[in-house]
Protein backbone atom coordinates (compact mmCIF):
# COMPACT_ATOMS: atom_id res chain seq x y z
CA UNK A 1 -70.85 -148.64 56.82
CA UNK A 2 -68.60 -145.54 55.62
CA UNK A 3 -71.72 -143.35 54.55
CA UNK A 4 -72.38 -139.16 54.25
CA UNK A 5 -75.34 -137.53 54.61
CA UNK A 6 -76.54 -134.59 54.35
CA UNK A 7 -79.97 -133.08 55.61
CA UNK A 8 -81.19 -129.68 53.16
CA UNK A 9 -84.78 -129.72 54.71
CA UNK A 10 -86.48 -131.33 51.72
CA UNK A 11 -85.00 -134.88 52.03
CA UNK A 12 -81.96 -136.30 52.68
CA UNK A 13 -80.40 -139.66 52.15
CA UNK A 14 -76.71 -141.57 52.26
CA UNK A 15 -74.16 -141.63 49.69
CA UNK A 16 -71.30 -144.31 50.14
CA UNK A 17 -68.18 -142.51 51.50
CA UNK A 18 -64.79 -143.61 53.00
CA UNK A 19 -64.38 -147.60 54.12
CA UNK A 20 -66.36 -148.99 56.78
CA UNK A 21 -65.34 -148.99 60.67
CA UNK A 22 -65.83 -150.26 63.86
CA UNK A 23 -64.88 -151.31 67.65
CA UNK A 24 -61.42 -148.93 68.49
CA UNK A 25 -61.69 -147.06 65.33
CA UNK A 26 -61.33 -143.49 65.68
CA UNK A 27 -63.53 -141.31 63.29
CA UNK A 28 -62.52 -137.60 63.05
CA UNK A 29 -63.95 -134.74 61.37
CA UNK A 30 -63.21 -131.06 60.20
CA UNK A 31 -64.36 -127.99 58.78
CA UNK A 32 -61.92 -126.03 56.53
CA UNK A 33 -62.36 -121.59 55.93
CA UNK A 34 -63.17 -122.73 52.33
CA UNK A 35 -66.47 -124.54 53.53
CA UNK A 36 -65.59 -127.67 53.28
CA UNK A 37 -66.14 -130.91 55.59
CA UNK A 38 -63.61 -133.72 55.36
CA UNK A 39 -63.53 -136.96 57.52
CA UNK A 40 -60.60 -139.14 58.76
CA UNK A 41 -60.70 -142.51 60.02
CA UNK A 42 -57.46 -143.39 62.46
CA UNK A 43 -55.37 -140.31 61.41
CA UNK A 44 -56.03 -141.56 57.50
CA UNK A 45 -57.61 -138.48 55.70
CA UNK A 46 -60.63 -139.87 53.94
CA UNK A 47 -61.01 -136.39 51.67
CA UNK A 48 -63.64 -134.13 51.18
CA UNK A 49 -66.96 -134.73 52.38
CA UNK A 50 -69.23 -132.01 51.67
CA UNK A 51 -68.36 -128.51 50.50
CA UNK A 52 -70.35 -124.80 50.43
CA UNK A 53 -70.90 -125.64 54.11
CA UNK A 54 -71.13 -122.43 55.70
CA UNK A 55 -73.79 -120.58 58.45
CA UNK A 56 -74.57 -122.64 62.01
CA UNK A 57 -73.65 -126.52 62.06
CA UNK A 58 -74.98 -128.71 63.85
CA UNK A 59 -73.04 -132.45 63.38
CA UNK A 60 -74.82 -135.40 64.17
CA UNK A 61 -74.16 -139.02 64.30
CA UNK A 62 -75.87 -142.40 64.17
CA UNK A 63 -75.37 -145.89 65.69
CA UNK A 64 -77.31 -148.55 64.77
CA UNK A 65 -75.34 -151.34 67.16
CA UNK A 66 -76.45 -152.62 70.21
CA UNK A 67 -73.91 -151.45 72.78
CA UNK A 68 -72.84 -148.98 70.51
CA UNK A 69 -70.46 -146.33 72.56
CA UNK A 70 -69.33 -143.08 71.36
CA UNK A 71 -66.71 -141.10 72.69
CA UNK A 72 -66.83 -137.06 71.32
CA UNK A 73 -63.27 -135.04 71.88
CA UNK A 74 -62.18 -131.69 71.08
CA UNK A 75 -58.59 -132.51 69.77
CA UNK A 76 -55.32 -133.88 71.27
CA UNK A 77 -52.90 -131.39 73.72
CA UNK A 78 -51.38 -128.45 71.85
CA UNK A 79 -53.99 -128.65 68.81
CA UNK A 80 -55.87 -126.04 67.54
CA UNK A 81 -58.96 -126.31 69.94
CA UNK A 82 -63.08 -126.75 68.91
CA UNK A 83 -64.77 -123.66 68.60
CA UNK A 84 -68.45 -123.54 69.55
């Protein structure tokens, strides 16, 4: 279920975003200078997620399926690298 969330300390909860996915999709996500988060879902840019994100991040993820497997990357040859 294509959800965001977004944890501020005092409570936090899911707002729909972006289609739902599953087995051999491939979820990405990014954080633009401007302080935004923005998601894609096979190479299809699902827009922006979040914005005034800024300071230490620390993503997170969730799956609720039996047999669930996730698979974390840092880009393909000759991108621009993760920084952490």
């Amino acid at each position: 279920q294509g959800s965001r969330f977004r944890t501020t300390g005092a409570s936090s909860g899911g707002r729909p975003y972006g289609p739902s996915f599953g087995v051999g999709d491939t979820v990405g996500c990014g954080w633009n200078p401007d302080g935004s988060i923005f998601f894609t879902l096979n190479g299809r840019h699902l827009g922006v997620a979040f914005t005034g994100i800024w300071g230490a991040l620390r993503p997170a993820i969730d799956a609720d399926t039996a047999g669930a497997c996730v698979e974390f990357t840092r880009g393909r040859p000759k991108e621009r690298r993760l920084m952490f």
